[in-house]
N, C-alpha and C. Protein backbone atom coordinates (compact mmCIF):
# COMPACT_ATOMS: atom_id res chain seq x y z
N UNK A 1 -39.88 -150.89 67.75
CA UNK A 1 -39.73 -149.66 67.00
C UNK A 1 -39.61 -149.98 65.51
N UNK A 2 -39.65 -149.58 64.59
CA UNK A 2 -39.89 -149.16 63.27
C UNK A 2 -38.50 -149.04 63.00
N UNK A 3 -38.47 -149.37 61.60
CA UNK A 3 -36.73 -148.77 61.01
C UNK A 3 -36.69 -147.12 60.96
N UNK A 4 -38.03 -146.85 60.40
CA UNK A 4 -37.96 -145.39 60.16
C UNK A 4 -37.55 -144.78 61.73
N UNK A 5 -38.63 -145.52 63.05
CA UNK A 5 -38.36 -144.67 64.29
C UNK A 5 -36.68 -145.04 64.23
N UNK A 6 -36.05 -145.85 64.31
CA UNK A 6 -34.59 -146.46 64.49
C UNK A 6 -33.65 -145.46 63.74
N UNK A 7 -33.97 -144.78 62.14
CA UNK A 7 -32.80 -144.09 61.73
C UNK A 7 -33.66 -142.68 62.31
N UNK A 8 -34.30 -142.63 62.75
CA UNK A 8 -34.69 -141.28 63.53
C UNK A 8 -34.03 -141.07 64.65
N UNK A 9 -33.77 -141.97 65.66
CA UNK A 9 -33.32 -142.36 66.55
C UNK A 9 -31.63 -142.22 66.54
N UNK A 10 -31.11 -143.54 65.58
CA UNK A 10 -29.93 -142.96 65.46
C UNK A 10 -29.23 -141.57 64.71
N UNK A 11 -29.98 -141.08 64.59
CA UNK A 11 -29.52 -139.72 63.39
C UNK A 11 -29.52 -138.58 64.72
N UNK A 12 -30.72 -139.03 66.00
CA UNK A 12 -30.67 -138.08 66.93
C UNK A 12 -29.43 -138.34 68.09
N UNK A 13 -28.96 -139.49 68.34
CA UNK A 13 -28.00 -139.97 69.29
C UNK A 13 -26.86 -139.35 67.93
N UNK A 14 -26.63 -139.59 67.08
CA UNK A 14 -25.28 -139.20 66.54
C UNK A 14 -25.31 -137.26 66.78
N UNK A 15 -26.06 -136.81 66.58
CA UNK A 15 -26.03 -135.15 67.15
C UNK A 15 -26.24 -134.64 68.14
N UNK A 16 -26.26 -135.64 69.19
CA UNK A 16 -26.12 -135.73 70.87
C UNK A 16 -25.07 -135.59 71.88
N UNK A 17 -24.39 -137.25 70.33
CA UNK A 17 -22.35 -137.21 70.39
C UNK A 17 -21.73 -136.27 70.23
N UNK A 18 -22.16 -135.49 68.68
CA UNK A 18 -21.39 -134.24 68.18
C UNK A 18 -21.43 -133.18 69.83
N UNK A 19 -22.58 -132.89 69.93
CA UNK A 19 -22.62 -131.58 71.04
C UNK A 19 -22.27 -131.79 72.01
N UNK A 20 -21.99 -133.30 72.63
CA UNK A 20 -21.26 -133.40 73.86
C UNK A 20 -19.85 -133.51 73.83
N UNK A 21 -19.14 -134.02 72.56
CA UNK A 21 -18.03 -133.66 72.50
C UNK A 21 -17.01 -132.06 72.71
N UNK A 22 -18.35 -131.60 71.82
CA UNK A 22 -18.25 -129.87 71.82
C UNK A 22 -17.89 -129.58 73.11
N UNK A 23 -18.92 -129.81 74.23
CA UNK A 23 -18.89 -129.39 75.48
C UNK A 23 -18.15 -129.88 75.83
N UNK A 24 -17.24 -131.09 75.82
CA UNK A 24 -16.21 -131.66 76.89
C UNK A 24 -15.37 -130.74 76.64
N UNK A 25 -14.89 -130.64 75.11
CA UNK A 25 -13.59 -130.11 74.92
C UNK A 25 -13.82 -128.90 75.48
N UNK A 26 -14.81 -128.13 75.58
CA UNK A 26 -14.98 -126.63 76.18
C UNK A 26 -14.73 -126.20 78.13
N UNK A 27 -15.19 -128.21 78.17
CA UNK A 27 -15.50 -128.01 79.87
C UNK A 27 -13.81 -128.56 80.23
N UNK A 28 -12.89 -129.10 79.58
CA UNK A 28 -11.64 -129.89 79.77
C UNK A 28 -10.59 -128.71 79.45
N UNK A 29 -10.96 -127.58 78.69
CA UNK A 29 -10.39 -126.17 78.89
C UNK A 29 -10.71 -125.37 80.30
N UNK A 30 -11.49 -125.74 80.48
CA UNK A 30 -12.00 -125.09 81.96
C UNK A 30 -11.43 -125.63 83.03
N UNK A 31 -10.97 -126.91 83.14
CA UNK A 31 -11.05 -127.40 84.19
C UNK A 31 -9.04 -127.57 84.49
N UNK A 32 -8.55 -126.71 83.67
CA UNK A 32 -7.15 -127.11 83.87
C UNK A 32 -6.69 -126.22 85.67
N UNK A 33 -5.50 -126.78 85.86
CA UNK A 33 -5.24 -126.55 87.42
C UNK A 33 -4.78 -124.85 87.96
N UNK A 34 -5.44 -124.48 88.63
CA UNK A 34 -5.55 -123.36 89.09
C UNK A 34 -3.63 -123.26 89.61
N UNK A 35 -2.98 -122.49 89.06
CA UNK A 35 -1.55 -121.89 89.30
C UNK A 35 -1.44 -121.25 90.49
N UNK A 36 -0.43 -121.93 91.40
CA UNK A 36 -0.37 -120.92 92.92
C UNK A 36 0.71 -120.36 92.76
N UNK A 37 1.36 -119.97 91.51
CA UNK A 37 1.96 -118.64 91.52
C UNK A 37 1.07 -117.22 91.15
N UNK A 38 -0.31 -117.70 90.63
CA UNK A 38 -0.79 -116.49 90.31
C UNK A 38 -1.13 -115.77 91.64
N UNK A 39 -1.17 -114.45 91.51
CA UNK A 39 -1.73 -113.84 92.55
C UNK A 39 -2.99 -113.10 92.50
N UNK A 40 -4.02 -114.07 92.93
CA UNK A 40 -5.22 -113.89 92.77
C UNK A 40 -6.04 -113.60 93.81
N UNK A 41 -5.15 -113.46 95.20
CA UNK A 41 -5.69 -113.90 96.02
C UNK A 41 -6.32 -114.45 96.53
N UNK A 42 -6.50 -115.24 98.02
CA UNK A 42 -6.92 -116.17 98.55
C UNK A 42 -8.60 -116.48 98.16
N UNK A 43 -9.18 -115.57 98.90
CA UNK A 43 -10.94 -115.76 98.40
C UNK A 43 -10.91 -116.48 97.02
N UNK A 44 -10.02 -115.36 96.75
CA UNK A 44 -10.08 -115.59 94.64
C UNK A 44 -9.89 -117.11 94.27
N UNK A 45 -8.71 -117.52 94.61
CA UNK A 45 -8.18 -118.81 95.04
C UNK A 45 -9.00 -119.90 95.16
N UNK A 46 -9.69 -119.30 95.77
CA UNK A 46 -10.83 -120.73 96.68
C UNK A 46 -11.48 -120.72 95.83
N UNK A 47 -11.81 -119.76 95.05
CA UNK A 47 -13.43 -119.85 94.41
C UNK A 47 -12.86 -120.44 93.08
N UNK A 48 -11.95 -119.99 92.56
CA UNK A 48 -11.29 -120.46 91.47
C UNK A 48 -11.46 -121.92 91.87
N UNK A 49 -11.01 -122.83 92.70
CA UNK A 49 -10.43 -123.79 93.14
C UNK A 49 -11.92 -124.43 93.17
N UNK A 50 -12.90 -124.03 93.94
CA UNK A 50 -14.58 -124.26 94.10
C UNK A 50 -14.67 -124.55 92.67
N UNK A 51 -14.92 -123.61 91.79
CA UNK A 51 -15.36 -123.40 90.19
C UNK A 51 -15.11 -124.74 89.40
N UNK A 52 -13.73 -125.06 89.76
CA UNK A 52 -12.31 -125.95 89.02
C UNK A 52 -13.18 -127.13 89.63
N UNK A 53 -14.02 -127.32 91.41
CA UNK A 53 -14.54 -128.90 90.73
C UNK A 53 -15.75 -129.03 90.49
N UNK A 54 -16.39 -127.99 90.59
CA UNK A 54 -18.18 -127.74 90.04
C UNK A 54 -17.71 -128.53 87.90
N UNK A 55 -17.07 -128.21 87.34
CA UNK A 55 -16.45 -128.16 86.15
C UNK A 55 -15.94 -129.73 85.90
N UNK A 56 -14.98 -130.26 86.86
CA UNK A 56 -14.76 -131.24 86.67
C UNK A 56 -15.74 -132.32 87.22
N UNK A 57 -16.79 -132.24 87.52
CA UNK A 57 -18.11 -132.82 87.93
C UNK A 57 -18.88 -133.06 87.14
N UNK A 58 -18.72 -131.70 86.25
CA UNK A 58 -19.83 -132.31 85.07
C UNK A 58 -19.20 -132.51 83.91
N UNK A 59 -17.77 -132.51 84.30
CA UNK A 59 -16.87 -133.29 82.82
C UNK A 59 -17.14 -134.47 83.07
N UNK A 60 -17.11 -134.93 84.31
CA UNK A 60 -17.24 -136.49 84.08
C UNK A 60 -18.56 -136.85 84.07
N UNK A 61 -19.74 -136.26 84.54
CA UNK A 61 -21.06 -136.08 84.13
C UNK A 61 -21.30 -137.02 82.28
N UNK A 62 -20.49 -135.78 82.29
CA UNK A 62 -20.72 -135.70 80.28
C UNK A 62 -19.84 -136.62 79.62
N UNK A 63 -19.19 -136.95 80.48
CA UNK A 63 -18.09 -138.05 79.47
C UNK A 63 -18.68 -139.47 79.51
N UNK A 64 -19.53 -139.90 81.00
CA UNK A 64 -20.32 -140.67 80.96
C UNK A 64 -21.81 -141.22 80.27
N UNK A 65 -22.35 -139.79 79.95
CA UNK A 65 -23.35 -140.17 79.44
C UNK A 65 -22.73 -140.37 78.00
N UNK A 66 -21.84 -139.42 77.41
CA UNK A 66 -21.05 -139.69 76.12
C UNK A 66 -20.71 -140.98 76.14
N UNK A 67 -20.41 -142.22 76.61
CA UNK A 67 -19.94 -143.45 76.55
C UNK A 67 -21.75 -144.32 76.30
N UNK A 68 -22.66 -143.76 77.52
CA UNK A 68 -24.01 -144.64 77.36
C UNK A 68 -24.23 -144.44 75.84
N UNK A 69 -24.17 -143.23 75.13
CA UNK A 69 -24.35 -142.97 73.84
C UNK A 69 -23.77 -143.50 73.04
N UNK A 70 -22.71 -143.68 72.95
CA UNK A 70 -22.18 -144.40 71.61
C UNK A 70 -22.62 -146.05 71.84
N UNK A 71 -22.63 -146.20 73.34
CA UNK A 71 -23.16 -147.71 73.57
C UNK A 71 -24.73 -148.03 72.52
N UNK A 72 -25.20 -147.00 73.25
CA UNK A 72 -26.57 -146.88 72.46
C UNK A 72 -26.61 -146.97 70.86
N UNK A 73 -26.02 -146.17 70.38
CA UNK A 73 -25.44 -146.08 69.17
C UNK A 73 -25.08 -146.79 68.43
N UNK A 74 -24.64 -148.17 69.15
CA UNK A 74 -23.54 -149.49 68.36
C UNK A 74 -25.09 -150.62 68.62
N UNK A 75 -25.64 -150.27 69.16
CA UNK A 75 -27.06 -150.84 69.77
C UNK A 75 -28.26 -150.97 69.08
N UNK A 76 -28.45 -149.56 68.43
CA UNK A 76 -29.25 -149.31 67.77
C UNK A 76 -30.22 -150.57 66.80
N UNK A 77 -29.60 -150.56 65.91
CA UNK A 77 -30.47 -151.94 65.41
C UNK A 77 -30.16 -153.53 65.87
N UNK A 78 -29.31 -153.17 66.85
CA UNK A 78 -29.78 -154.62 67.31
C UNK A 78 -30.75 -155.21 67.90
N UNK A 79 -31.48 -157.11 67.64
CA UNK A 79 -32.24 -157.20 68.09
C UNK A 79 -32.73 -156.64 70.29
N UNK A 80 -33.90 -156.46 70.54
CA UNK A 80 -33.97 -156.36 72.26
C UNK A 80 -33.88 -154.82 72.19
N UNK A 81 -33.25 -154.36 71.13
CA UNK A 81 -32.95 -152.80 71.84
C UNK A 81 -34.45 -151.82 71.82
N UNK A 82 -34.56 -151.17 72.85
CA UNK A 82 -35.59 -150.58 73.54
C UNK A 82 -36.60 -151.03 74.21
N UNK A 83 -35.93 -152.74 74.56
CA UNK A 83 -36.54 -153.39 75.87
C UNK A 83 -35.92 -152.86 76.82
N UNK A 84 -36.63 -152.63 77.84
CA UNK A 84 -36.23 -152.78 79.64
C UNK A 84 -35.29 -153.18 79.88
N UNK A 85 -34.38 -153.36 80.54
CA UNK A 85 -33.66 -154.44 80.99
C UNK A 85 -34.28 -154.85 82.53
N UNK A 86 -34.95 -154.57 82.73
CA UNK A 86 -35.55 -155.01 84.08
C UNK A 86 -36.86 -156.04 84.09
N UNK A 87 -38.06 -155.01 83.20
CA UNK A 87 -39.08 -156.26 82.67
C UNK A 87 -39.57 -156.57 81.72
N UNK A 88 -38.24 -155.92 80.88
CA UNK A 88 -38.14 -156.49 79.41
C UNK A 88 -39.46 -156.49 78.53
N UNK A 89 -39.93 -154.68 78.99
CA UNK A 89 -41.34 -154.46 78.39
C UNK A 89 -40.28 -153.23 77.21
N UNK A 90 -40.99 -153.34 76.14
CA UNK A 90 -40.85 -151.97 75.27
C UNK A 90 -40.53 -150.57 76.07
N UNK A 91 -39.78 -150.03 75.74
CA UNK A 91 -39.45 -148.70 76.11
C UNK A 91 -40.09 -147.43 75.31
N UNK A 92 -41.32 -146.76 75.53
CA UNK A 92 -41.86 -145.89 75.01
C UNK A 92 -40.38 -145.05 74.20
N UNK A 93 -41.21 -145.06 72.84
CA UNK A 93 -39.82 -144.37 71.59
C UNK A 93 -39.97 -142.91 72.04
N UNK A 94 -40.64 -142.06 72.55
CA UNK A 94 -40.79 -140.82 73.24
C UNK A 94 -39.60 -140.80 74.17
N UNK A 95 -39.33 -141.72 74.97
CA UNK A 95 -38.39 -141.77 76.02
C UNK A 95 -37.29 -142.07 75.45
N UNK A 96 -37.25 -142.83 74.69
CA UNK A 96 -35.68 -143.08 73.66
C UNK A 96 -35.17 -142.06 72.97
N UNK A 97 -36.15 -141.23 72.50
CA UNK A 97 -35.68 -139.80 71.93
C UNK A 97 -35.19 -139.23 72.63
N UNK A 98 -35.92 -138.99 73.82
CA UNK A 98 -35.37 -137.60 74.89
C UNK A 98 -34.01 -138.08 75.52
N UNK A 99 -33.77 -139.49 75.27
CA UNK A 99 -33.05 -140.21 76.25
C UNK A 99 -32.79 -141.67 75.94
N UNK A 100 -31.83 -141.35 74.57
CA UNK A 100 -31.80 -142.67 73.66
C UNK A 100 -30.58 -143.33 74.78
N UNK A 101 -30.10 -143.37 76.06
CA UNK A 101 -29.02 -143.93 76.57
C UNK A 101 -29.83 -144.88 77.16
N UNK A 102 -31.08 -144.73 77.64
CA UNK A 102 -32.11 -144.84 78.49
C UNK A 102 -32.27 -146.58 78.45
N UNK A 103 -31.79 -147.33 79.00
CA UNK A 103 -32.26 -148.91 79.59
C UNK A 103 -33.23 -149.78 79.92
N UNK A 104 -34.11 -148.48 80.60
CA UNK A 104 -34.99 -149.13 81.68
C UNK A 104 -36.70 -147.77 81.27
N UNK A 105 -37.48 -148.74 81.14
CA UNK A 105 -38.68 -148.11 81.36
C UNK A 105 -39.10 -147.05 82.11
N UNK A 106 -39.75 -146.33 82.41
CA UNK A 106 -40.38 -145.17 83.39
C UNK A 106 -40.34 -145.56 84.48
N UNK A 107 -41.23 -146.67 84.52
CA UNK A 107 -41.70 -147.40 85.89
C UNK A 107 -40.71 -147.79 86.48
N UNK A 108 -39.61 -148.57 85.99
CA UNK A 108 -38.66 -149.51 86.44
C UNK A 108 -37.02 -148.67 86.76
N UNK A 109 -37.29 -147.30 86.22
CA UNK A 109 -36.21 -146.17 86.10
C UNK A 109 -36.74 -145.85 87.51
């Protein structure tokens, strides 16, 4: 990749970070513990309770890919980065954009 593709690259993983942070803190409000003094009744209850781990599923979803990212991020210009790690072919910069966490080639993904 190019320096120019590289601060393109990192300028897009740093506003990746920003918006997933956004969302944790939004999804880590969501996901606090359903109160069994409320009276919400039971159905209500469950679904509340259903909701509460659909929520905490994709908190940790997002907190994970938030970690591949900053990995990526600290990565960025170092030498190897947007090789494979499998057959250590170039990683199309198309795919690094959409999916700058991204390791592994098409083929080898």
């Amino acid at each position: 990749m190019t320096q120019e593709e590289l601060k393109k690259l990192e300028k897009e993983i740093k506003v990746m970070i920003r918006q997933l942070k956004l969302e944790i803190a939004s999804l880590e409000e969501s996901a606090a513990p359903v109160a069994p003094e409320n009276s919400i009744g039971r159905i209500s209850r469950m679904d509340a309770i259903n909701n509460k781990s659909v929520v905490e599923a994709s908190l940790r979803n997002r907190k994970k890919k938030l970690s591949k990212l900053q990995l990526s991020l600290s990565k960025v210009y170092q030498p190897g980065f947007g090789s494979c790690i499998s057959c250590k072919r170039t990683i199309n910069p198309k795919r690094l954009m959409l999916m700058p966490q991204s390791d592994k080639c098409v083929k080898c993904a």
